[in-house]
Protein backbone atom coordinates (compact mmCIF):
# COMPACT_ATOMS: atom_id res chain seq x y z
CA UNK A 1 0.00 0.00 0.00
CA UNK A 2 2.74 2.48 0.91
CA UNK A 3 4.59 2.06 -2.31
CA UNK A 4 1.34 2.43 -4.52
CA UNK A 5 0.86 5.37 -2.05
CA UNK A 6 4.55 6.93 -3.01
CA UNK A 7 3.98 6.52 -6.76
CA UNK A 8 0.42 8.23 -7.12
CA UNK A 9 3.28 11.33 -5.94
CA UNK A 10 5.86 10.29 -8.57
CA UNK A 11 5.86 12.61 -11.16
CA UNK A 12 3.80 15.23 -9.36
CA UNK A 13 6.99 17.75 -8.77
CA UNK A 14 5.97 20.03 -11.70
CA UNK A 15 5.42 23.74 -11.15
CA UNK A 16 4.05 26.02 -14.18
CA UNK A 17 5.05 29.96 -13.97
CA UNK A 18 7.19 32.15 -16.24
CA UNK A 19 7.96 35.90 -16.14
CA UNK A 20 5.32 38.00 -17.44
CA UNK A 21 6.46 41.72 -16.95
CA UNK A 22 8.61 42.71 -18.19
CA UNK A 23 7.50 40.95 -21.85
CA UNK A 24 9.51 37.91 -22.72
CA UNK A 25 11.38 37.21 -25.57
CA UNK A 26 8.54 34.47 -26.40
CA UNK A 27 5.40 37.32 -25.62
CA UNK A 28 5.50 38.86 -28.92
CA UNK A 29 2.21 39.45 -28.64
CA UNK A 30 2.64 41.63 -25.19
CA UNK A 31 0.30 39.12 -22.99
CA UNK A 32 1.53 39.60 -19.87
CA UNK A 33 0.05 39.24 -16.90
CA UNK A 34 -3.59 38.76 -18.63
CA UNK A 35 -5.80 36.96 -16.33
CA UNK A 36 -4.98 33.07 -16.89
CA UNK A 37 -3.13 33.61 -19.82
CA UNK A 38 0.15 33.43 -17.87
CA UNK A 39 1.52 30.60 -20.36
CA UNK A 40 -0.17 31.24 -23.69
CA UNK A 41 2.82 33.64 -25.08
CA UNK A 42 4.63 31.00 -27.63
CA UNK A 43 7.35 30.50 -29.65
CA UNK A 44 7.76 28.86 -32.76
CA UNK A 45 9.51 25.77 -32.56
CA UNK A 46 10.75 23.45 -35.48
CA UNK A 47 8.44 19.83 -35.31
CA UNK A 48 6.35 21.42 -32.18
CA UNK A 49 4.87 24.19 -33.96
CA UNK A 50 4.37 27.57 -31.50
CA UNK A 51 5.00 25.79 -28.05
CA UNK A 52 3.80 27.96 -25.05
CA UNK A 53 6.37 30.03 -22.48
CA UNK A 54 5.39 27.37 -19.47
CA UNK A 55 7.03 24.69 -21.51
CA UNK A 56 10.80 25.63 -21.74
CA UNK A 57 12.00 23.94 -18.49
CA UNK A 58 14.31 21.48 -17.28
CA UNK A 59 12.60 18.01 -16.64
CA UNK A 60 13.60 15.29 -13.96
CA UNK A 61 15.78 17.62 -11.87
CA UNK A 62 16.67 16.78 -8.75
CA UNK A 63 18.51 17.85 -5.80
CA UNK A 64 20.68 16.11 -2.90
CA UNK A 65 20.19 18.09 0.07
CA UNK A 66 17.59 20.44 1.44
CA UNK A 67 18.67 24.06 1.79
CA UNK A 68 14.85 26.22 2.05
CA UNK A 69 14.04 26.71 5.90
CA UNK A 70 10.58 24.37 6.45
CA UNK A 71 8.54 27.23 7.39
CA UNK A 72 8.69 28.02 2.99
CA UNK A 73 7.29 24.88 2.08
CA UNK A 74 4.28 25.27 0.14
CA UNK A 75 3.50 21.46 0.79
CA UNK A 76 3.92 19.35 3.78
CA UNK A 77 4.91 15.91 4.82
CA UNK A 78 2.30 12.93 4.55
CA UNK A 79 1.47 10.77 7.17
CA UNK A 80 0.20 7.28 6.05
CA UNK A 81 -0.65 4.76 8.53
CA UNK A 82 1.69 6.36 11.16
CA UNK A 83 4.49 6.53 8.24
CA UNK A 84 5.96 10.62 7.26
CA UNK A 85 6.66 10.57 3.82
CA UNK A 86 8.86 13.70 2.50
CA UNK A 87 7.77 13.45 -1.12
CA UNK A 88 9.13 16.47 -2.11
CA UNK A 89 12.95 16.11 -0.73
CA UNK A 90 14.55 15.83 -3.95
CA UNK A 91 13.12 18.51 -5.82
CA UNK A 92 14.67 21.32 -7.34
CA UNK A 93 12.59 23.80 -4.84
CA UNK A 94 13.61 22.33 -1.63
CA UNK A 95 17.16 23.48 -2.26
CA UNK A 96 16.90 26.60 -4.75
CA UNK A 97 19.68 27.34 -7.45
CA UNK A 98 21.39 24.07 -6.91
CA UNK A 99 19.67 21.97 -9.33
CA UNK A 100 21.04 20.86 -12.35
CA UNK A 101 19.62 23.26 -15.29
CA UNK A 102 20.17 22.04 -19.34
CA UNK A 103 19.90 25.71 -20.45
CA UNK A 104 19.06 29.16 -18.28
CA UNK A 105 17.16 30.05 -21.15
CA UNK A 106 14.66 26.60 -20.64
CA UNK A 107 14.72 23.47 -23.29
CA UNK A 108 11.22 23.24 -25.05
CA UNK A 109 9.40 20.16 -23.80
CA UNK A 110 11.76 20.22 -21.17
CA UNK A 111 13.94 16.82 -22.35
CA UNK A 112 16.31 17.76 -24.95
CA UNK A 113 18.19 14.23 -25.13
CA UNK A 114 15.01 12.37 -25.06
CA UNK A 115 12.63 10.49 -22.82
CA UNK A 116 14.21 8.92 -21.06
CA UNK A 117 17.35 10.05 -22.11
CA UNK A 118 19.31 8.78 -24.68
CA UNK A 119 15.88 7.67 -26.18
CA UNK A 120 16.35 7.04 -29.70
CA UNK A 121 12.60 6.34 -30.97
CA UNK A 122 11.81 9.82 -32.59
CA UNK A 123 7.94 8.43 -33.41
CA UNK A 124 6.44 10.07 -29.98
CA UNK A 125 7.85 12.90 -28.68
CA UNK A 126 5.41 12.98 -25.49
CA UNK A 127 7.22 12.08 -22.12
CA UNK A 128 5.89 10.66 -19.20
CA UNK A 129 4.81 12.91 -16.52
CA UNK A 130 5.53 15.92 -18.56
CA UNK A 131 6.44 17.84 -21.65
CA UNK A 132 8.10 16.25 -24.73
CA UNK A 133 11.49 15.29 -26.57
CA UNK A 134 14.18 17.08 -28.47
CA UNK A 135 13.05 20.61 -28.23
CA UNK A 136 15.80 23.63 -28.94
CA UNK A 137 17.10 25.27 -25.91
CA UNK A 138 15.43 28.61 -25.55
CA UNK A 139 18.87 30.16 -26.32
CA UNK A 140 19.40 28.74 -30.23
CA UNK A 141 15.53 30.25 -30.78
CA UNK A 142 15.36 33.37 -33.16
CA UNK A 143 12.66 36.37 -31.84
CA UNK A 144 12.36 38.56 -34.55
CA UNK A 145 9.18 40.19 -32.49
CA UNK A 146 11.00 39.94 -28.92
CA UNK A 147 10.02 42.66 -27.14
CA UNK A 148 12.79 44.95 -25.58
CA UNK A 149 12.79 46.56 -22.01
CA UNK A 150 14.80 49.77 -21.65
CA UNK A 151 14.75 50.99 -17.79
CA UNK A 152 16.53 53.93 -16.36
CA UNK A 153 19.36 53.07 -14.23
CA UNK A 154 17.93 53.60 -10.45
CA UNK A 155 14.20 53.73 -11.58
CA UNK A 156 11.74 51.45 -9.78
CA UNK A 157 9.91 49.22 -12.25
CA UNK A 158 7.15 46.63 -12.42
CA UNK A 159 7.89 43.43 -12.97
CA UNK A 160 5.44 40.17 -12.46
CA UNK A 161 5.41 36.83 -13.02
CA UNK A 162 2.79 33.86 -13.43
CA UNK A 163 2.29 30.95 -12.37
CA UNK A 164 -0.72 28.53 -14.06
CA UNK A 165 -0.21 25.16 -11.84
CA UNK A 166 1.15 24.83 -8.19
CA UNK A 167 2.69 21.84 -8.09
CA UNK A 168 3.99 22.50 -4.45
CA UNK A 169 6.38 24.78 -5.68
CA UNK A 170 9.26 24.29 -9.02
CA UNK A 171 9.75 28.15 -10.53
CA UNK A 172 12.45 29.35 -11.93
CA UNK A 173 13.75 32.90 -14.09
């Protein structure tokens, strides 16, 4: 029971936000922080057509050891029959800028050596438990429509971002 438990969990460590304000290089369109359209600004990609801002991301990341004080955990321990479980203790938000990252830009689909990695079979690009197979790292993309933010050294700015799914935390810009 406690293992079927544990793996309803696997796979639930995904967190969906991106920066909104100031517009992205992907928000040609100026979106922004639109009500509940915090992921629909896309990019073209090659074979994925225009893939949305909340999927450039770095998939199965993990960490070793927790670094985030308890009292910022957005979701707790679970106790089953008399058992606590720390589902979360390798995720990239329990220890924050110490998990492994393909690209600081984001890799569309999140998996850009396959799923799992080293994958060969190009027929389905859809990975379990999230986002897809050899997408370009954000980096390699061309905007020709990115917008541009100019601020004034010193000024005080707004600046946003959105997030579409709480996972129990997982952001990262």
């Amino acid at each position: 029971k406690l293992l079927l438990l544990l793996l309803c969990y696997l796979g639930e460590g995904y967190g969906h936000a991106n920066m909104v304000l100031p517009h992205t290089w992907h928000d040609e369109h100026r979106i922004g922080m639109q009500s509940g359209r915090q992921c629909h600004a896309t990019t073209p990609v090659d074979q994925h057509g225009k893939v949305g801002v909340c999927l450039f991301f770095t998939n199965y990341t993990f960490v070793e050891e927790v670094t985030l004080d308890e009292s910022y955990r957005t979701y707790q321990n679970i106790n089953y029959e008399g058992v606590e479980i720390d589902f979360t203790r390798h995720n990239p938000w329990r220890s924050p800028g110490a998990a492994y990252i393909h690209s600081p830009c984001g890799v569309a689909g999140g998996n850009p050596y396959g799923c799992p990695e080293g994958e060969q079979d190009m027929s389905t690009h859809k990975c379990p438990g999230g986002g897809f197979s050899y997408g370009p790292f954000g980096e390699t993309l061309n905007y020709p429509e990115a917008p541009v933010t100019e601020w004034k050294r010193g000024s005080v700015e707004e600046a946003a971002w959105g997030i579409i799914a709480n996972h129990g935390g997982g952001y990262s810009y």
